[in-house]
N, C-alpha and C. Protein backbone atom coordinates (compact mmCIF):
# COMPACT_ATOMS: atom_id res chain seq x y z
N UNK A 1 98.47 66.36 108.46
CA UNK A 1 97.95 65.95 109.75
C UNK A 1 98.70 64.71 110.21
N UNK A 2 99.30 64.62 111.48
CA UNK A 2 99.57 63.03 112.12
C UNK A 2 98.29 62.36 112.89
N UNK A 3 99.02 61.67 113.27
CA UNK A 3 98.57 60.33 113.77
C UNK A 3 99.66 60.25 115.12
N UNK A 4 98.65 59.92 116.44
CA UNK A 4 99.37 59.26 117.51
C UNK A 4 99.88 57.94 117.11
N UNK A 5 101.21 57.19 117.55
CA UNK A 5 101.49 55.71 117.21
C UNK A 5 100.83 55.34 118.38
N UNK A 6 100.08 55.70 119.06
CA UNK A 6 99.46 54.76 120.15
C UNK A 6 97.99 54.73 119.95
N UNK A 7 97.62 55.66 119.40
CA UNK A 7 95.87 55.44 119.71
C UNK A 7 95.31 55.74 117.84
N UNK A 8 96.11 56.29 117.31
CA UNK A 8 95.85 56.38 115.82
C UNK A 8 95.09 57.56 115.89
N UNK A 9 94.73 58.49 116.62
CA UNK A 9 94.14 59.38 116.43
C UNK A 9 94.66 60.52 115.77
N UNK A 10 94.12 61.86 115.29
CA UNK A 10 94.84 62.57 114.11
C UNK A 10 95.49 63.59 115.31
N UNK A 11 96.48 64.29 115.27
CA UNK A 11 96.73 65.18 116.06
C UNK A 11 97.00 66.93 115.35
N UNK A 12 95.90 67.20 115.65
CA UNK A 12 95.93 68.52 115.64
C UNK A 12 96.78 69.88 115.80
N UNK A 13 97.75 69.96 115.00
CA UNK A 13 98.61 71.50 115.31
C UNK A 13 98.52 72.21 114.48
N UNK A 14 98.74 73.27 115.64
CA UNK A 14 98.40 75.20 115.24
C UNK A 14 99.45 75.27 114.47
N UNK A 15 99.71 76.37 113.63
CA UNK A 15 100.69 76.95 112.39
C UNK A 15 101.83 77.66 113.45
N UNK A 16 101.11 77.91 114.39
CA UNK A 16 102.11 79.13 115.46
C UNK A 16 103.63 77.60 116.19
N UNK A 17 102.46 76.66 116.21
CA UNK A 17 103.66 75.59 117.06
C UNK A 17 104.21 74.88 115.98
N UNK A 18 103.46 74.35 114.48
CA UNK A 18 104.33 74.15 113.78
C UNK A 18 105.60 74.77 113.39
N UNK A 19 105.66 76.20 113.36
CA UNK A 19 106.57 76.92 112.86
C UNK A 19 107.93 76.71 113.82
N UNK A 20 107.69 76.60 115.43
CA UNK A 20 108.37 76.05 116.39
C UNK A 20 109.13 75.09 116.70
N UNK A 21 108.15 73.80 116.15
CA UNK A 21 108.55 72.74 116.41
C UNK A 21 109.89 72.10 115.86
N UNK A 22 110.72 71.14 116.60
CA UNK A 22 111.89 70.93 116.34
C UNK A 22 112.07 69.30 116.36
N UNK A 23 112.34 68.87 115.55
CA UNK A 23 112.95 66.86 116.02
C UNK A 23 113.54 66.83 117.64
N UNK A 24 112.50 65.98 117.61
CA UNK A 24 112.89 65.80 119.02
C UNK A 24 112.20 66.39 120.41
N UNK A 25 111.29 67.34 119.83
CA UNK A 25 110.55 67.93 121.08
C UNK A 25 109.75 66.84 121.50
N UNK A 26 109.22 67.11 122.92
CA UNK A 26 107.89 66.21 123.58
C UNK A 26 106.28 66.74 123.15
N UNK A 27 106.13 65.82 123.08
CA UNK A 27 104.30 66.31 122.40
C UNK A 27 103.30 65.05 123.73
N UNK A 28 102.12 65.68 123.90
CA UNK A 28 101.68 64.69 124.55
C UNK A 28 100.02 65.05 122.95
N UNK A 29 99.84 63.46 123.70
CA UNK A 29 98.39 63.39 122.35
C UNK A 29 97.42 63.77 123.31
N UNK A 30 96.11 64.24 123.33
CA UNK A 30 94.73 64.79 123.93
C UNK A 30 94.17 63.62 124.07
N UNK A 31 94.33 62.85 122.38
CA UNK A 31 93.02 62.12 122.99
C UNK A 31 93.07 60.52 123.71
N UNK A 32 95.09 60.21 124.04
CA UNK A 32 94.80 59.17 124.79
C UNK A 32 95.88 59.80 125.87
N UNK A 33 96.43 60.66 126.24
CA UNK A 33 97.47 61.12 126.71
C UNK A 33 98.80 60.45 127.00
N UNK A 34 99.16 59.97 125.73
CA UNK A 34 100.74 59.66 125.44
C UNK A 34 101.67 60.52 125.50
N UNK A 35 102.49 60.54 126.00
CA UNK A 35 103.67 60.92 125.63
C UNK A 35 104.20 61.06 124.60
N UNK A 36 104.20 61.76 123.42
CA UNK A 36 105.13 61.33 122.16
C UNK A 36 106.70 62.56 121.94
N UNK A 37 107.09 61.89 121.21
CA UNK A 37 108.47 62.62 121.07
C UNK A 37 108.44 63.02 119.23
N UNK A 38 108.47 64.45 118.47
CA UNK A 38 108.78 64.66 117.46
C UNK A 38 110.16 63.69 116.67
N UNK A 39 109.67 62.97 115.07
CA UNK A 39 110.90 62.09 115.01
C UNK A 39 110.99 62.94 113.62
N UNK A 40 109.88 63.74 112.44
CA UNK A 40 110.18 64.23 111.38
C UNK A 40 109.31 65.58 111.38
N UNK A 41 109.12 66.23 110.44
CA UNK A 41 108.77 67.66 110.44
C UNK A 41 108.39 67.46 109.28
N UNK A 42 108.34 67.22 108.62
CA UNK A 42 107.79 67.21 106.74
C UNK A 42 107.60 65.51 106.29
N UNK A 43 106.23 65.05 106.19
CA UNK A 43 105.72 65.21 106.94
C UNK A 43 105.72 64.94 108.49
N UNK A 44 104.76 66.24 109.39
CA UNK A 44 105.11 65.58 110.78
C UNK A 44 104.89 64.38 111.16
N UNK A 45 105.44 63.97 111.90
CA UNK A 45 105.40 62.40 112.75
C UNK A 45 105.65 62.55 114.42
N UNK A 46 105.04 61.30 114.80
CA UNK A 46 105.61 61.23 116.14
C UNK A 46 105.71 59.75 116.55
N UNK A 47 106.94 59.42 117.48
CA UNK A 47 106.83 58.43 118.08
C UNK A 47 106.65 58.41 119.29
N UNK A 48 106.41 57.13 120.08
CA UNK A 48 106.42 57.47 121.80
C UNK A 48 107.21 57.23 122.23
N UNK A 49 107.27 57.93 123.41
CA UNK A 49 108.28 58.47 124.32
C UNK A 49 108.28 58.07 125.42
N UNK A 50 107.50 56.75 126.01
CA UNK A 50 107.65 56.21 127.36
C UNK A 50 109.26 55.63 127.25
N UNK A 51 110.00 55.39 126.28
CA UNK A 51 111.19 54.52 126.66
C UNK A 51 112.29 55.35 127.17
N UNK A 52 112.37 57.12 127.04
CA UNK A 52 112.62 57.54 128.22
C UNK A 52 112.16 57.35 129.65
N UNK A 53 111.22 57.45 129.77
CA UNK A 53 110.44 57.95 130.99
C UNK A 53 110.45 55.99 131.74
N UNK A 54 110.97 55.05 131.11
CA UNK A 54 111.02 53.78 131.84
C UNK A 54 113.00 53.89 132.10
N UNK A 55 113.58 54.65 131.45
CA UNK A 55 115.07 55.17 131.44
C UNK A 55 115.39 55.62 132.66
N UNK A 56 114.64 56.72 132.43
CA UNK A 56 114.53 57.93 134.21
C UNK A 56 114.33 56.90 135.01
N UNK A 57 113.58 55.83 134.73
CA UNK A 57 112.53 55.33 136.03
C UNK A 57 114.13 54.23 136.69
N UNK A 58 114.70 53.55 136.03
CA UNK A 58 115.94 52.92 136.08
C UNK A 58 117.20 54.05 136.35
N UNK A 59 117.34 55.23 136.14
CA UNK A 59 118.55 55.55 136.87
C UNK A 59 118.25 56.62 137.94
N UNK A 60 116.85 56.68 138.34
CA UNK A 60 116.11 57.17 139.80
C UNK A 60 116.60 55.35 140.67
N UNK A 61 116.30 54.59 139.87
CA UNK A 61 116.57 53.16 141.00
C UNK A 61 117.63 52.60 141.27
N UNK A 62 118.47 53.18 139.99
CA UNK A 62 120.09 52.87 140.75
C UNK A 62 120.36 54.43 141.25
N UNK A 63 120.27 55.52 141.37
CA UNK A 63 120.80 56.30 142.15
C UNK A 63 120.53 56.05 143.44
N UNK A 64 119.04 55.42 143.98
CA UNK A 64 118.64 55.59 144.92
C UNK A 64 119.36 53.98 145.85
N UNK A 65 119.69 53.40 144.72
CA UNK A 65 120.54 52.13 145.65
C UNK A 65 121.61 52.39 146.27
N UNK A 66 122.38 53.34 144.96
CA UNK A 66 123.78 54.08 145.34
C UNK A 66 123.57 54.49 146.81
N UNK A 67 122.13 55.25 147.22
CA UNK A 67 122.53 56.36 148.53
C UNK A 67 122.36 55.12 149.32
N UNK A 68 121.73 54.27 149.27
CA UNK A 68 121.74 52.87 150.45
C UNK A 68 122.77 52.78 151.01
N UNK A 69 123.41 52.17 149.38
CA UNK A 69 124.98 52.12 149.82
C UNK A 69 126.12 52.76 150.70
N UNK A 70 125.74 54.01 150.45
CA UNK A 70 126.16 55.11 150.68
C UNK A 70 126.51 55.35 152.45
N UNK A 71 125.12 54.94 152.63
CA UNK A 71 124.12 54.59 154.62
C UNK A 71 124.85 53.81 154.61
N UNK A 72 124.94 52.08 153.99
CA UNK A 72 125.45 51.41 154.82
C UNK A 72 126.99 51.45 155.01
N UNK A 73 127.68 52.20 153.97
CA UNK A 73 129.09 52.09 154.45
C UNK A 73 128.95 53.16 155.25
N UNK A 74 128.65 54.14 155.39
CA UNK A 74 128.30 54.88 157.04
C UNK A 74 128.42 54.26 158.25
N UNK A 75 127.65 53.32 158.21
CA UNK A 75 126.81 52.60 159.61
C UNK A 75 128.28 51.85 159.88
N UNK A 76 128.88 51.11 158.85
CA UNK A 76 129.71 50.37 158.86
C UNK A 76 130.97 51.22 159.70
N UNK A 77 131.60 52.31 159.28
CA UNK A 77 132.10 53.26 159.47
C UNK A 77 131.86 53.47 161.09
N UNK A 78 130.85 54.02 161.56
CA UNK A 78 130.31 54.11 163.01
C UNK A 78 130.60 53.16 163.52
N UNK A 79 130.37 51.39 162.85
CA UNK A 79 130.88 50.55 164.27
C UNK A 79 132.03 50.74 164.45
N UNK A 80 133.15 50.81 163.48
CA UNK A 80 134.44 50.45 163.28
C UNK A 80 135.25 51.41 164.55
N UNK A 81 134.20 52.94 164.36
CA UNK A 81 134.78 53.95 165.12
C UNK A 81 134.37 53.45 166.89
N UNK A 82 133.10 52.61 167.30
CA UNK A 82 132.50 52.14 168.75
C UNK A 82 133.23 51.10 168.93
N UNK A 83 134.34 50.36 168.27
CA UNK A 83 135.31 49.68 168.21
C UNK A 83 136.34 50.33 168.94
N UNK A 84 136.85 51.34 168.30
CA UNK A 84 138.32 52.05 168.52
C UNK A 84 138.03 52.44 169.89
N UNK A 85 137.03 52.67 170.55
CA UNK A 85 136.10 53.69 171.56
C UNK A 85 136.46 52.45 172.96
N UNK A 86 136.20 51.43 172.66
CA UNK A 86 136.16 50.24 173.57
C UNK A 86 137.62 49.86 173.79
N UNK A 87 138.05 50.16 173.26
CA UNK A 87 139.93 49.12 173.21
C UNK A 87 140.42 50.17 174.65
């Protein structure tokens, strides 16, 4: 039987998903709803898995600066062209 590393509770698996299970899969716990990530199989273990999910959360915030960027050399672009337009 495991143990969540977040709430210590025992976590319960079927023989059908043990037989499945692989290092490294995502598991969420029931009874505090963590996130955990498979780290051994004999015995099972798990650790958590928010330090992806704060990962994602950092390259969703630089992609999304990138497209800023992206706009403002646009905009920049457009004056340069209401420039050429005036001469």
């Amino acid at each position: 039987m495991a143990t969540c590393p977040e709430c210590d509770a025992e976590i319960e698996i079927d023989d059908d998903d043990l037989e499945e299970m692989e290092v490294g899969d995502p598991w969420d716990c029931d009874a505090c709803g963590s996130r955990l990530r498979v780290t051994n199989l004999d015995p099972v273990d798990f650790e958590n898995d928010d330090e992806d999910d704060d990962e994602d959360e950092e390259e969703d915030a630089k992609e999304s600066k990138d497209e800023d960027d992206d706009v403002d050399d646009l905009d920049e672009d457009e004056a340069d062209d209401d420039e050429e337009w005036e001469e």
